[in-house]
N, C-alpha and C. Protein backbone atom coordinates (compact mmCIF):
# COMPACT_ATOMS: atom_id res chain seq x y z
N UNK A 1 -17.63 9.87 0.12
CA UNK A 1 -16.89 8.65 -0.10
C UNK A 1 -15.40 8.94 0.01
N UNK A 2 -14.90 8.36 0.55
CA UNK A 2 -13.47 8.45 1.07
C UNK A 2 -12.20 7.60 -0.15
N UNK A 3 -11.94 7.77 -0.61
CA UNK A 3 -11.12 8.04 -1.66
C UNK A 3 -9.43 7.46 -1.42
N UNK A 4 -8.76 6.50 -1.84
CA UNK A 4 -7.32 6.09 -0.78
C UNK A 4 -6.68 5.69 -2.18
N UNK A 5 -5.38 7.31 -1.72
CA UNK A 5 -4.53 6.94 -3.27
C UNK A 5 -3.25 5.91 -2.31
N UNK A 6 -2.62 4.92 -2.79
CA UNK A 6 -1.27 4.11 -2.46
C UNK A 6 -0.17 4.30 -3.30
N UNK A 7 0.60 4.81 -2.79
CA UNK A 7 1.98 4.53 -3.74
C UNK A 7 3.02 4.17 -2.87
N UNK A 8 4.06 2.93 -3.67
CA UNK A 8 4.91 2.63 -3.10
C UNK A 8 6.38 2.95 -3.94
N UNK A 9 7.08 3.97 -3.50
CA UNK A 9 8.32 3.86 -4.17
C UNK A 9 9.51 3.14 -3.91
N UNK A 10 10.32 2.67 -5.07
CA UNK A 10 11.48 1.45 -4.59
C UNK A 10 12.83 2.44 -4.93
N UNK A 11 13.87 2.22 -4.40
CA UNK A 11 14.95 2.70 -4.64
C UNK A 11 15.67 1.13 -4.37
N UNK A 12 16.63 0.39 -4.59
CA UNK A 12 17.16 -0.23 -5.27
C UNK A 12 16.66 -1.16 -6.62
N UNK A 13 17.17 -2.78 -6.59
CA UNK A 13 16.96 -3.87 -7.70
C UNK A 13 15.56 -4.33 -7.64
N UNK A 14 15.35 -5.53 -6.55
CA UNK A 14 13.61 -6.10 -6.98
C UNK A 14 13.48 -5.67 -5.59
N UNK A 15 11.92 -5.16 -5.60
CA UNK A 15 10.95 -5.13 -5.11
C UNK A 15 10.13 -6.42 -4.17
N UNK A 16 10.03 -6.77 -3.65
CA UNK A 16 8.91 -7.58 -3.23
C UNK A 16 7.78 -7.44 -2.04
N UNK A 17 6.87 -6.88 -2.25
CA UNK A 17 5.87 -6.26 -1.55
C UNK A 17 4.37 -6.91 -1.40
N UNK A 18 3.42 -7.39 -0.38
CA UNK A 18 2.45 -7.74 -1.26
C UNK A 18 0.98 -6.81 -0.36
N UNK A 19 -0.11 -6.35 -0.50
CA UNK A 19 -0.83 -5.57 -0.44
C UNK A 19 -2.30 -5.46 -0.48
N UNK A 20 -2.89 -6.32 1.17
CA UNK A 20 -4.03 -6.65 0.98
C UNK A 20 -5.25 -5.89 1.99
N UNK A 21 -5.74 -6.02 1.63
CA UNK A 21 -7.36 -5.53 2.26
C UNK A 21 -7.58 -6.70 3.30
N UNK A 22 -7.67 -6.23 4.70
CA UNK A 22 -7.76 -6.95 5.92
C UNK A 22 -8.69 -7.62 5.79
N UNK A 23 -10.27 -7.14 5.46
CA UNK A 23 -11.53 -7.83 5.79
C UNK A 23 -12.14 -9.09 4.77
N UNK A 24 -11.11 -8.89 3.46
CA UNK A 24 -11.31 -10.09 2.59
C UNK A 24 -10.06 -10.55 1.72
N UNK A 25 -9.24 -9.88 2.42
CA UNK A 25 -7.40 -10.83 1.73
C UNK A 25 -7.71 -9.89 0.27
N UNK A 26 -8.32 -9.17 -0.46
CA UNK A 26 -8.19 -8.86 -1.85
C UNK A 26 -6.97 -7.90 -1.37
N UNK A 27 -6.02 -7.93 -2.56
CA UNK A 27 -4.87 -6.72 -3.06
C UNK A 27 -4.28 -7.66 -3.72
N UNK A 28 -2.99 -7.72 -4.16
CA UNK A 28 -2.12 -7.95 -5.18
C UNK A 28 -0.91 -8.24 -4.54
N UNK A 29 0.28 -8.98 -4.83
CA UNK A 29 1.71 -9.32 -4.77
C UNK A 29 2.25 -8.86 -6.19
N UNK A 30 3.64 -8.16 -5.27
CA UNK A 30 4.56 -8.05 -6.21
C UNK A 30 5.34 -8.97 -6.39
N UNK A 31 6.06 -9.81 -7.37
CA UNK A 31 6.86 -11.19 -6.90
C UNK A 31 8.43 -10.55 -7.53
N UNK A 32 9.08 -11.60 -7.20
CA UNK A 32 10.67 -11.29 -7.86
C UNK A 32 11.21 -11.91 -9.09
N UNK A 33 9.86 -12.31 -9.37
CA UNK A 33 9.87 -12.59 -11.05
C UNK A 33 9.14 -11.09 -11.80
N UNK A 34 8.21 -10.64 -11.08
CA UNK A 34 7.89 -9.55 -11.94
C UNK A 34 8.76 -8.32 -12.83
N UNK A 35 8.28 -8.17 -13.46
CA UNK A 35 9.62 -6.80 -13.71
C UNK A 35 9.46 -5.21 -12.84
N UNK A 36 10.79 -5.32 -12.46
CA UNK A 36 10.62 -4.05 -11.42
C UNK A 36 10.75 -2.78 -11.88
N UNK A 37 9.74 -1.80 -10.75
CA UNK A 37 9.51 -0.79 -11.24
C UNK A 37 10.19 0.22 -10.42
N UNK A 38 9.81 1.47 -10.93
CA UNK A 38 10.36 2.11 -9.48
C UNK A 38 9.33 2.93 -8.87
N UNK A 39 8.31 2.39 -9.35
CA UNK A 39 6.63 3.10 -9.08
C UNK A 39 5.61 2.49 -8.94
N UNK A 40 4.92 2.14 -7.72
CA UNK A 40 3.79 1.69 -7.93
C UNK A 40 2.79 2.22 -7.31
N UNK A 41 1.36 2.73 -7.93
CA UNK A 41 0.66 3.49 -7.57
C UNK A 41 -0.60 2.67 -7.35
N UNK A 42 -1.65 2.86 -6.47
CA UNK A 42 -2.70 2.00 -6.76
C UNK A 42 -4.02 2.92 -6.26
N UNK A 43 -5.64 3.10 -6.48
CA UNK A 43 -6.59 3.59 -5.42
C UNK A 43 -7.82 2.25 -4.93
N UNK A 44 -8.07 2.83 -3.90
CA UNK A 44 -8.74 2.33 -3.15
C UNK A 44 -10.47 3.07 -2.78
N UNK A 45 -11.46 2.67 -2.97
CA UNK A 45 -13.04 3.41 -2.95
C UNK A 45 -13.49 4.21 -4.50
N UNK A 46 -12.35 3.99 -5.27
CA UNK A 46 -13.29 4.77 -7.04
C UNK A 46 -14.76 4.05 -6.81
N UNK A 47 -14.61 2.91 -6.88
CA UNK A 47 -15.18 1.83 -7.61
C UNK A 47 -16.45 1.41 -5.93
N UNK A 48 -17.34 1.02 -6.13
CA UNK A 48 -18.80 0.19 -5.49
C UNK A 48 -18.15 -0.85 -5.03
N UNK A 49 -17.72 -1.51 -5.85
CA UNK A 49 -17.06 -2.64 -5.35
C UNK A 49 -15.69 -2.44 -3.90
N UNK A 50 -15.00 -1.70 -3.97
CA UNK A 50 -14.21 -1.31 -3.42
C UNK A 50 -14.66 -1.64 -1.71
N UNK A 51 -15.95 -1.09 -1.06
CA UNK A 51 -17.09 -0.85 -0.39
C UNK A 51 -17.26 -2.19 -0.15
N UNK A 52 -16.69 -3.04 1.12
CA UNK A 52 -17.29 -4.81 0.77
C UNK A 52 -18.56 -4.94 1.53
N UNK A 53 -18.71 -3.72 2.73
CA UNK A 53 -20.15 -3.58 3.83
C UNK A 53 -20.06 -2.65 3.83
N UNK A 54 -21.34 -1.59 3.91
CA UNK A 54 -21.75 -0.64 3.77
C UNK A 54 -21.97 -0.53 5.81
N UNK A 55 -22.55 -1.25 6.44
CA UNK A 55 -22.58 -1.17 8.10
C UNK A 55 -21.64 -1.94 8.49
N UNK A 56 -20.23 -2.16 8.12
CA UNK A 56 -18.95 -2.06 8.84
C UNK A 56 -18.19 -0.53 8.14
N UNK A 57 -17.99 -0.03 8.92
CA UNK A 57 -17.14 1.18 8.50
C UNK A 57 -15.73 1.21 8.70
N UNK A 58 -15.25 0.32 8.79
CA UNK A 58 -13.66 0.13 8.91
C UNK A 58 -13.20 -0.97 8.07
N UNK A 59 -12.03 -0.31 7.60
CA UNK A 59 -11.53 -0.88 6.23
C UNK A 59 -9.77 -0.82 6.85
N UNK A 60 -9.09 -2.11 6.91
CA UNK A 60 -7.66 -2.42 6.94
C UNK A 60 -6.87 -2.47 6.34
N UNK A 61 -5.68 -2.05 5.83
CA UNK A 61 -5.02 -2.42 4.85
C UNK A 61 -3.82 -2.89 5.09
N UNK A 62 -3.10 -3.53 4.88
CA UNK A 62 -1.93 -4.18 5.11
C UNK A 62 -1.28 -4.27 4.38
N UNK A 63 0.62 -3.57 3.97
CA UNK A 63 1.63 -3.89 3.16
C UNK A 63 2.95 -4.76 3.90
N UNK A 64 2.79 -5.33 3.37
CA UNK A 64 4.18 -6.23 4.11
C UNK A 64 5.53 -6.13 2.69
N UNK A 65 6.52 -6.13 3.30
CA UNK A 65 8.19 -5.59 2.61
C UNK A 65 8.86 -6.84 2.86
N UNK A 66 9.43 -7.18 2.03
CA UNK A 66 10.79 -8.26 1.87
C UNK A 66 12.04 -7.15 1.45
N UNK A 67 13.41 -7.43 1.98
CA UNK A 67 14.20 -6.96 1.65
C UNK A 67 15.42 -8.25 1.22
N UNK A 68 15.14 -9.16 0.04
CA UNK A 68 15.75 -10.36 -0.26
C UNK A 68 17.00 -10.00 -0.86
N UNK A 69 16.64 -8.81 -1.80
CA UNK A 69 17.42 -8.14 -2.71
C UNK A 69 18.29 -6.88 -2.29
N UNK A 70 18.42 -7.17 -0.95
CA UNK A 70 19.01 -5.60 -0.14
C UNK A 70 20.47 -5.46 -1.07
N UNK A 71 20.79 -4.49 -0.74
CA UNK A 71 20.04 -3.07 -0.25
C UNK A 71 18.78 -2.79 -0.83
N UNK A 72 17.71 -2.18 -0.24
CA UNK A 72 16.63 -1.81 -0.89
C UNK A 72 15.61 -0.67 0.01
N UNK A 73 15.11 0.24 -0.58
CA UNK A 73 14.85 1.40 0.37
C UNK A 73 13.06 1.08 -0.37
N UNK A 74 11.99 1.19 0.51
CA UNK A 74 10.75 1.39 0.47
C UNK A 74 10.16 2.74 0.96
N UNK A 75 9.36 3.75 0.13
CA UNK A 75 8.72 4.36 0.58
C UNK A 75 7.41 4.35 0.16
N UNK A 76 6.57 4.43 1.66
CA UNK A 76 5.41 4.11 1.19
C UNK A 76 4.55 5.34 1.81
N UNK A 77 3.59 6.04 0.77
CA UNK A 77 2.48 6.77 0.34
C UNK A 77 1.10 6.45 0.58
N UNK A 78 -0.16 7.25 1.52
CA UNK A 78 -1.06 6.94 1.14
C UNK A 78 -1.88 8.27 1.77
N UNK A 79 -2.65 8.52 0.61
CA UNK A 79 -3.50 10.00 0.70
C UNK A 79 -4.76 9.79 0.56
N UNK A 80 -5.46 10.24 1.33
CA UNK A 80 -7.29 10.23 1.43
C UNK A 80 -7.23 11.40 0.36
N UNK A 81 -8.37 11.32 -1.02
CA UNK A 81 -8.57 11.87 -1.55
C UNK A 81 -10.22 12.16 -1.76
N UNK A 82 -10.22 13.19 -2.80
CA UNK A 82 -12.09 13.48 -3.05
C UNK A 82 -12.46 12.67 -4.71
N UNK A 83 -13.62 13.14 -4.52
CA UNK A 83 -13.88 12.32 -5.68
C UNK A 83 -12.58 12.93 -7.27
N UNK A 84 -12.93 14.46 -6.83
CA UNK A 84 -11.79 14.85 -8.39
C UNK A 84 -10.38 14.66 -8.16
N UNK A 85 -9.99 14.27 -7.42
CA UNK A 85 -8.25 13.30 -6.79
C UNK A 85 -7.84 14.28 -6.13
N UNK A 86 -8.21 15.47 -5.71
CA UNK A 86 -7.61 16.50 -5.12
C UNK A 86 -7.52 15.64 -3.38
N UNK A 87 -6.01 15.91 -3.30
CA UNK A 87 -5.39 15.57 -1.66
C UNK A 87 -6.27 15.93 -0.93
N UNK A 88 -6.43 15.32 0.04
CA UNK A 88 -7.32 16.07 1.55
C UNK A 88 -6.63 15.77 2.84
N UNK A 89 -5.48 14.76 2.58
CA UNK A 89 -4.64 14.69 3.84
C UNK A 89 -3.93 13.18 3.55
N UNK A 90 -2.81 13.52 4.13
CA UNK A 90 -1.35 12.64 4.05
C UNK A 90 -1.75 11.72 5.15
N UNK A 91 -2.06 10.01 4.86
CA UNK A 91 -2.15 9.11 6.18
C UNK A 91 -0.91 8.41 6.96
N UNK A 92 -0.38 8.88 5.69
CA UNK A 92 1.05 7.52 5.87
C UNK A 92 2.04 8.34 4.84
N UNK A 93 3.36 8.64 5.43
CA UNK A 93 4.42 9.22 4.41
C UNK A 93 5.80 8.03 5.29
N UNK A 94 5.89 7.26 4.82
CA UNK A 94 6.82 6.57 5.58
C UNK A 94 8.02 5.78 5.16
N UNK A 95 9.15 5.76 5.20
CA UNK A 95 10.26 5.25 4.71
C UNK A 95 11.04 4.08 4.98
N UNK A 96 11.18 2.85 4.73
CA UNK A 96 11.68 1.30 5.20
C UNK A 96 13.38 1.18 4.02
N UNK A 97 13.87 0.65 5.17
CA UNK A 97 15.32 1.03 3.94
C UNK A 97 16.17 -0.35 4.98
N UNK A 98 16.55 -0.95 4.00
CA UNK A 98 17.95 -2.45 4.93
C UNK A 98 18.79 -2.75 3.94
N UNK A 99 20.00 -2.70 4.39
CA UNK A 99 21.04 -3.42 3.86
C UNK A 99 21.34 -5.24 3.92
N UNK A 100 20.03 -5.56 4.88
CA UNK A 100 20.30 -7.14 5.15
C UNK A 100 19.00 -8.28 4.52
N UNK A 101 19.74 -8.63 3.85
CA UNK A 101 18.78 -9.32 2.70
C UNK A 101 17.85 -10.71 3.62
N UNK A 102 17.67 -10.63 5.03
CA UNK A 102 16.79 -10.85 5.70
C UNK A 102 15.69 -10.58 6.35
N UNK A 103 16.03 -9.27 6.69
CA UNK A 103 14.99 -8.11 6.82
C UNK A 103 13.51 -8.20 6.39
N UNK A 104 12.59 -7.66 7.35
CA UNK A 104 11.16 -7.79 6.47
C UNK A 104 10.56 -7.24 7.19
N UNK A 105 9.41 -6.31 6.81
CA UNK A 105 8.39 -5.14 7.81
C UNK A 105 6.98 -5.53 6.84
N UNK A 106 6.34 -4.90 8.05
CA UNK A 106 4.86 -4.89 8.24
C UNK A 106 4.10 -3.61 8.51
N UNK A 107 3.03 -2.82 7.41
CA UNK A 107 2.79 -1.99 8.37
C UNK A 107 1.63 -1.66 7.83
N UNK A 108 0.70 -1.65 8.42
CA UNK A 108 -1.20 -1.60 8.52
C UNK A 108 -1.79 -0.38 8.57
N UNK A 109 -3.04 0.44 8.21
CA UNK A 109 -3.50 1.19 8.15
C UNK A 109 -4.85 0.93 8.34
N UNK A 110 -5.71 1.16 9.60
CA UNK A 110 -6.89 1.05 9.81
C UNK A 110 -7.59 2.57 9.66
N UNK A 111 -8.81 2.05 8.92
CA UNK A 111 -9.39 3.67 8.36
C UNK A 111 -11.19 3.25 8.41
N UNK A 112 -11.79 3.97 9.59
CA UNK A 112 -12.92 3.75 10.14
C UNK A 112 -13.49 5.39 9.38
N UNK A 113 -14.74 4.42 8.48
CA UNK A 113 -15.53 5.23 7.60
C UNK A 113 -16.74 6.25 8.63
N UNK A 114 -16.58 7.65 8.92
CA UNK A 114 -18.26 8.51 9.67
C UNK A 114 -18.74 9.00 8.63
């Protein structure tokens, strides 16, 4: 079972990020009412549920970035892990950073289960 740690780190004020699973819209929004962090960590496959078809083996993920509050620097994290959390490989080490409070990125991770 394939194992998907997420972390997103913020370096400036608010955050606004939101973070969904391609094949059924589930993940979460960060809003600019929330209180900001400078950490957000999340996993992906602990859980049965996680698993929405067992004979589709590809699983999408999608984070999309607002930069309303620029300056604001995004780095975003995501590691295939084993069941005891030990790393097994870096998918995504990637860095989003704007000074223009118009700004906004997109960036997807398709991960086909053998």
């Amino acid at each position: 079972m394939n194992i998907f740690f997420f972390q997103v780190t913020v370096t400036g004020v608010t955050p606004i990020f939101d973070f969904r699973c391609g094949k059924h819209m589930e993940g979460f929004a960060v809003k600019a009412s929330d209180p900001p962090k400078s950490k957000y960590e999340w996993t992906w496959g602990k859980k049965a549920s996680d698993i929405h078809d067992a004979n589709d083996p590809v699983d999408n993920f999608s984070l999309g970035m607002v930069f309303t509050f620029a300056p604001i620097k995004y780095r975003y994290l995501v590691e295939r892990r084993d069941k005891n959390d030990n790393v097994i490989e870096t998918l995504k080490d990637v860095v989003f950073e704007s000074t223009d409070s118009s700004d906004s990125t997109f960036t997807g991770l398709r991960v086909t289960r053998i």
